[in-house]
C-alpha atoms as a PDB file:
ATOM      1  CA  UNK A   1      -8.543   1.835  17.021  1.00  0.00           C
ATOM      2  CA  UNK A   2      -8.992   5.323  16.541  1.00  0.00           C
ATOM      3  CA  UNK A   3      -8.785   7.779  13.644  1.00  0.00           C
ATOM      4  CA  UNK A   4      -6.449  11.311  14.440  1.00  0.00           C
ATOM      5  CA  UNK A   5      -7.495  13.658  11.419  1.00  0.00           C
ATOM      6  CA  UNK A   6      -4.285  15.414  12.046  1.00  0.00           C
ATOM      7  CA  UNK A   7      -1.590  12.500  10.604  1.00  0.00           C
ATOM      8  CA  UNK A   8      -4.707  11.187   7.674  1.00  0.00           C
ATOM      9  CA  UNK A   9      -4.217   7.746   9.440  1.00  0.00           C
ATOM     10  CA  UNK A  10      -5.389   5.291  12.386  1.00  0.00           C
ATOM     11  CA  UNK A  11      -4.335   4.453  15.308  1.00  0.00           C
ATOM     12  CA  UNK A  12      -4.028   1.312  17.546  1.00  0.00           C
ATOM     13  CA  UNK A  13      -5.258   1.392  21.302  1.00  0.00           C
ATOM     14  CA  UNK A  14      -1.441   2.119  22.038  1.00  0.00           C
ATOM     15  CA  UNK A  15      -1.292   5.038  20.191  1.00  0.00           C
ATOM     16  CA  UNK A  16       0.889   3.862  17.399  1.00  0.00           C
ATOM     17  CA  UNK A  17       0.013   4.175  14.010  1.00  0.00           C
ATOM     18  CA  UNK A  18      -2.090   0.898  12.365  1.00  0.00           C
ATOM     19  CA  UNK A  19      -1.002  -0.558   9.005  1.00  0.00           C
ATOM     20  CA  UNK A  20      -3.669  -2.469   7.316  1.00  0.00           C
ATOM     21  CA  UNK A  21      -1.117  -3.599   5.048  1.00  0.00           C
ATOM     22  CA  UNK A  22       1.086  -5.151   7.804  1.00  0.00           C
ATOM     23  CA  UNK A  23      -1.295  -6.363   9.695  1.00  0.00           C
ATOM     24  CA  UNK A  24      -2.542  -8.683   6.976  1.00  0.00           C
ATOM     25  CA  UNK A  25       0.942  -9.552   5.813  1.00  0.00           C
ATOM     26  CA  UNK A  26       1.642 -10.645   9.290  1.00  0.00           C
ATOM     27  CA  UNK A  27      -1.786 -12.428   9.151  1.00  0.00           C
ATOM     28  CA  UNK A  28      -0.046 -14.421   6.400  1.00  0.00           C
ATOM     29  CA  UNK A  29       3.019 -15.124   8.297  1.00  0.00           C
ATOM     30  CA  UNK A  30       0.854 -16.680  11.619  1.00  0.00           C
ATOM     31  CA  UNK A  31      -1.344 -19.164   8.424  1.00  0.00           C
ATOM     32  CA  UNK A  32       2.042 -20.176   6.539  1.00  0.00           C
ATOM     33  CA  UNK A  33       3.152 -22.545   9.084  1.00  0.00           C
ATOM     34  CA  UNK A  34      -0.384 -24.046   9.716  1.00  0.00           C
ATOM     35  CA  UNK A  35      -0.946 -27.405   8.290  1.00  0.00           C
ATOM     36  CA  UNK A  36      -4.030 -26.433   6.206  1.00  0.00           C
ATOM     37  CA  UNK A  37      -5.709 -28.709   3.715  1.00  0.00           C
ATOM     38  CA  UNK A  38      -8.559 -26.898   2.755  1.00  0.00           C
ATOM     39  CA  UNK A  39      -9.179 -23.020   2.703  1.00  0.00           C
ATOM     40  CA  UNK A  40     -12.974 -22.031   2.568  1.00  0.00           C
ATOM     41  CA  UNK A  41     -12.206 -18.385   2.061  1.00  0.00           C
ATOM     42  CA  UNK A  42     -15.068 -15.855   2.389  1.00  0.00           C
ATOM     43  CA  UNK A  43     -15.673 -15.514  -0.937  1.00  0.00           C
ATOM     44  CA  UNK A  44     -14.198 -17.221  -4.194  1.00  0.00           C
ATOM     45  CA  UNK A  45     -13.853 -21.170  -4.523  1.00  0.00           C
ATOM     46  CA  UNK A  46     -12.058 -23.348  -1.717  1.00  0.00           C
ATOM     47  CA  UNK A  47      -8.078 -24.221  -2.280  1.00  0.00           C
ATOM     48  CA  UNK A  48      -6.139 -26.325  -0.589  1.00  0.00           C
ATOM     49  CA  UNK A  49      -2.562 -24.684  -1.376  1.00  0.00           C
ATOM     50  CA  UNK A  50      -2.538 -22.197   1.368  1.00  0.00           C
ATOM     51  CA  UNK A  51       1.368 -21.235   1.278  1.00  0.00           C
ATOM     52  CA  UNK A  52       1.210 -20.805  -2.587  1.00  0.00           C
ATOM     53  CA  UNK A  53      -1.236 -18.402  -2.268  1.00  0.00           C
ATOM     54  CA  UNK A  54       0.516 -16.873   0.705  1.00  0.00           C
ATOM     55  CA  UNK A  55       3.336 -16.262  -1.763  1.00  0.00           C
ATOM     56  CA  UNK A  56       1.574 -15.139  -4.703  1.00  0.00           C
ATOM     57  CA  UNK A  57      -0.036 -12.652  -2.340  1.00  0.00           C
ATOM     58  CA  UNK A  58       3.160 -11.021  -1.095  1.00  0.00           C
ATOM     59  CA  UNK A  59       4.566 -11.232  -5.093  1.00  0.00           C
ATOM     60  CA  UNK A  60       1.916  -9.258  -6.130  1.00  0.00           C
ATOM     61  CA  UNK A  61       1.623  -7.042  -2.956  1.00  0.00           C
ATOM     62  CA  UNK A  62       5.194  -6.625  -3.835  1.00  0.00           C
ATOM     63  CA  UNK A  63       4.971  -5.769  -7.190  1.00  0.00           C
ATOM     64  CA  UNK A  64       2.784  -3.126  -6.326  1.00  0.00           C
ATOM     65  CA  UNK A  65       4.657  -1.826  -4.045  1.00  0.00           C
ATOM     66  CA  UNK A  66       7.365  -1.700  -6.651  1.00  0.00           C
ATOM     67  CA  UNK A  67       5.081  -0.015  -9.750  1.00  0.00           C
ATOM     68  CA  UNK A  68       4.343   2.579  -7.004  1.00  0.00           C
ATOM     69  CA  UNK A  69       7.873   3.514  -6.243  1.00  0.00           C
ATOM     70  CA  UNK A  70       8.541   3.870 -10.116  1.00  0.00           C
ATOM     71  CA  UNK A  71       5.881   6.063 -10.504  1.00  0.00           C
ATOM     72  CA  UNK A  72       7.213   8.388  -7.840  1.00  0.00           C
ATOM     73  CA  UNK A  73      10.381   8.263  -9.173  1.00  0.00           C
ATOM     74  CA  UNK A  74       9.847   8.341 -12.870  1.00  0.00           C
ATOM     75  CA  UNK A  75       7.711  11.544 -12.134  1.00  0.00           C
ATOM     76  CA  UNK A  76      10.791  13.212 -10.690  1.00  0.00           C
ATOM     77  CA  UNK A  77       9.027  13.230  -7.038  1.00  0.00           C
ATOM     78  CA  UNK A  78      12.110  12.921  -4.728  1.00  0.00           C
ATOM     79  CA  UNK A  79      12.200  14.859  -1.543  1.00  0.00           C
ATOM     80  CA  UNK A  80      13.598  18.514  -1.541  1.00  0.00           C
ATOM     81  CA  UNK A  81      11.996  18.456  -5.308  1.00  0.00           C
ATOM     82  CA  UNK A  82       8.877  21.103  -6.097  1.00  0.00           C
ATOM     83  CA  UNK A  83       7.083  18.198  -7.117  1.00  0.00           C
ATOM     84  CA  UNK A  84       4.916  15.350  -5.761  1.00  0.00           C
ATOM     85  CA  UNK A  85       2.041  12.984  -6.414  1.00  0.00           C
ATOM     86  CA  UNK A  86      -1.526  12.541  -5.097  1.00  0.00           C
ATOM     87  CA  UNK A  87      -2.846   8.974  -4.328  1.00  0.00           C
ATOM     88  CA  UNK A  88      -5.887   9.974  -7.079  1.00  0.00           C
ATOM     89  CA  UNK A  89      -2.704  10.601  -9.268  1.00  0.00           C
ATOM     90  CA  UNK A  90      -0.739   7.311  -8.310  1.00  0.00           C
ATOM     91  CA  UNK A  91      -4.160   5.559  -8.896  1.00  0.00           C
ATOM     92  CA  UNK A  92      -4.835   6.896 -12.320  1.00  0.00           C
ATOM     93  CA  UNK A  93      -1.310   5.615 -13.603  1.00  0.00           C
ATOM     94  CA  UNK A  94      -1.288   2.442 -11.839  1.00  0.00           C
ATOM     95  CA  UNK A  95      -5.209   2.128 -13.277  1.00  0.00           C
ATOM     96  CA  UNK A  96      -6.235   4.165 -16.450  1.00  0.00           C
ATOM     97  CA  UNK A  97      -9.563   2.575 -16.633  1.00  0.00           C
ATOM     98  CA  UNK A  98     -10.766   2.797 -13.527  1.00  0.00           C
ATOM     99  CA  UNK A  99     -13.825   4.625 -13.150  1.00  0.00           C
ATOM    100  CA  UNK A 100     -17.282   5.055 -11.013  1.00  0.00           C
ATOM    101  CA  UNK A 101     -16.898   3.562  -7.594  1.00  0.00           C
ATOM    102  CA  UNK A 102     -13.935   1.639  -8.474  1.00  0.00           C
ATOM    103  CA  UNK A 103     -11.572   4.803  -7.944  1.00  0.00           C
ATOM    104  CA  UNK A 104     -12.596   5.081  -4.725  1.00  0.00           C
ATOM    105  CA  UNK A 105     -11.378   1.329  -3.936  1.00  0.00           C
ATOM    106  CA  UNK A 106      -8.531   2.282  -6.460  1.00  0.00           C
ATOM    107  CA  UNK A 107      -7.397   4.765  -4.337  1.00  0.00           C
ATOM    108  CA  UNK A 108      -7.701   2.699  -0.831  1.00  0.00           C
ATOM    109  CA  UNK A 109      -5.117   0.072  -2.866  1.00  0.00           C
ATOM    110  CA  UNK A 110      -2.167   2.761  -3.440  1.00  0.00           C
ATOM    111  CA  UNK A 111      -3.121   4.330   0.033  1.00  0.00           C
ATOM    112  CA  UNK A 112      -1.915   0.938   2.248  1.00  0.00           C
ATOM    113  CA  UNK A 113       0.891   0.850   0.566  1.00  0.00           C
ATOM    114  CA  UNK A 114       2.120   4.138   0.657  1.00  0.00           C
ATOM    115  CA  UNK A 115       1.580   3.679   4.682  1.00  0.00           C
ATOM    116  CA  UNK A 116       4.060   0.996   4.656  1.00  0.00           C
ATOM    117  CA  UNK A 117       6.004   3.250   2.366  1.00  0.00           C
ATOM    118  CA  UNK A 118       6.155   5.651   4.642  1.00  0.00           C
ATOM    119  CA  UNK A 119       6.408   3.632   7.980  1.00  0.00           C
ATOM    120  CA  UNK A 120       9.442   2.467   6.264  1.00  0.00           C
ATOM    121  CA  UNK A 121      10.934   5.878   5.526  1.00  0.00           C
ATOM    122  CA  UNK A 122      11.135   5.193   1.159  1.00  0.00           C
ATOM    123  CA  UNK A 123       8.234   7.667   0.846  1.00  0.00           C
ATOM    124  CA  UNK A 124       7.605  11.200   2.226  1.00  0.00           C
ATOM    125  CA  UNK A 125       4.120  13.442   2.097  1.00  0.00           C
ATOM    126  CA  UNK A 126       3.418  16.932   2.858  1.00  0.00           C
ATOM    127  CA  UNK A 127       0.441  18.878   2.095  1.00  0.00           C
ATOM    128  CA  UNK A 128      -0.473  20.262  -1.177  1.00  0.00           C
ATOM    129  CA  UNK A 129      -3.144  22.198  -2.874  1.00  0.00           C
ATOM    130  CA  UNK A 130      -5.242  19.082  -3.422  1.00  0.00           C
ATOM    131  CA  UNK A 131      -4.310  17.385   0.022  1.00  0.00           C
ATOM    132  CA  UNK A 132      -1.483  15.431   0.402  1.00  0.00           C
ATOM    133  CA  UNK A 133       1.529  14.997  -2.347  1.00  0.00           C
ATOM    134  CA  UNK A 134       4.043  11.895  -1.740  1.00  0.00           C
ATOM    135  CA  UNK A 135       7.652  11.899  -3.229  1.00  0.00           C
ATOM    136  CA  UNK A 136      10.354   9.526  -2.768  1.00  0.00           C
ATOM    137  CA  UNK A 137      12.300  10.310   0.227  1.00  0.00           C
ATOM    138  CA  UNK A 138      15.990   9.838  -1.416  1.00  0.00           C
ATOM    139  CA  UNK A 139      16.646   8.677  -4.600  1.00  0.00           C
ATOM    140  CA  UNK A 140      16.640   5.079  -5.700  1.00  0.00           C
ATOM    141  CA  UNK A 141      19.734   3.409  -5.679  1.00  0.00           C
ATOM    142  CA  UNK A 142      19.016   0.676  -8.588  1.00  0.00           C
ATOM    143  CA  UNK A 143      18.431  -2.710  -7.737  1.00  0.00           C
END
């Protein structure tokens, strides 16, 4: 995997553009179907309900995903517009007391997911005057 400064992302051996986000979820769809009793995770307790946390994990990645799309839309950031968002200011909305080192990881949180965003065409970014600025790339058509 390498890093290209010139798209702000990574990129696999192939040349493609790497998705932590995806590649996790997809490490959750190759555990699903495993017959697991017991999950010693890295760190935190051992479980033994391995698809229930498989789906809580994509509810909540989902939500997210869903709070961040809001936010671009409720602050009028739709392609074409003169507007647009920073992950900093996605971050501070999503988390209003975050502070210290926690904004950085802040940050890294609304980051995968507007590279899934994007991969999937929902989100657009161009250059601003504090680095990039991400707006919806059409307008919502409610759900």
């Amino acid at each position: 995997m390498s890093f290209n400064p010139a798209t702000d992302g990574r990129q696999s051996a192939d040349g493609r553009p790497y998705h932590s986000l995806t590649a996790y979820g997809q490490s959750w769809d190759r555990l699903y179907g495993m017959d697991v009793r017991t999950v010693f995770p890295g760190h935190g307790r051992p479980y033994s309900n391995l698809r229930g946390k498989i789906e809580k994990l994509r509810a909540f990645h989902d939500r997210r995903r869903d709070k961040i799309l809001r936010i671009l839309e409720t602050n009028g950031a739709v392609h074409g517009s003169q507007s647009g968002i920073t992950r900093f200011g996605i971050a501070r909305q999503l988390f209003p007391a975050m502070q210290g080192l926690e904004v950085y990881h802040r940050i890294a949180a609304v980051r995968v997911h507007l590279e899934v965003l994007e991969a999937d065409k929902l989100v657009c970014s161009s250059p601003g005057d504090s680095g990039l600025v991400y707006r919806l790339c059409r307008e919502r058509i409610p759900v």
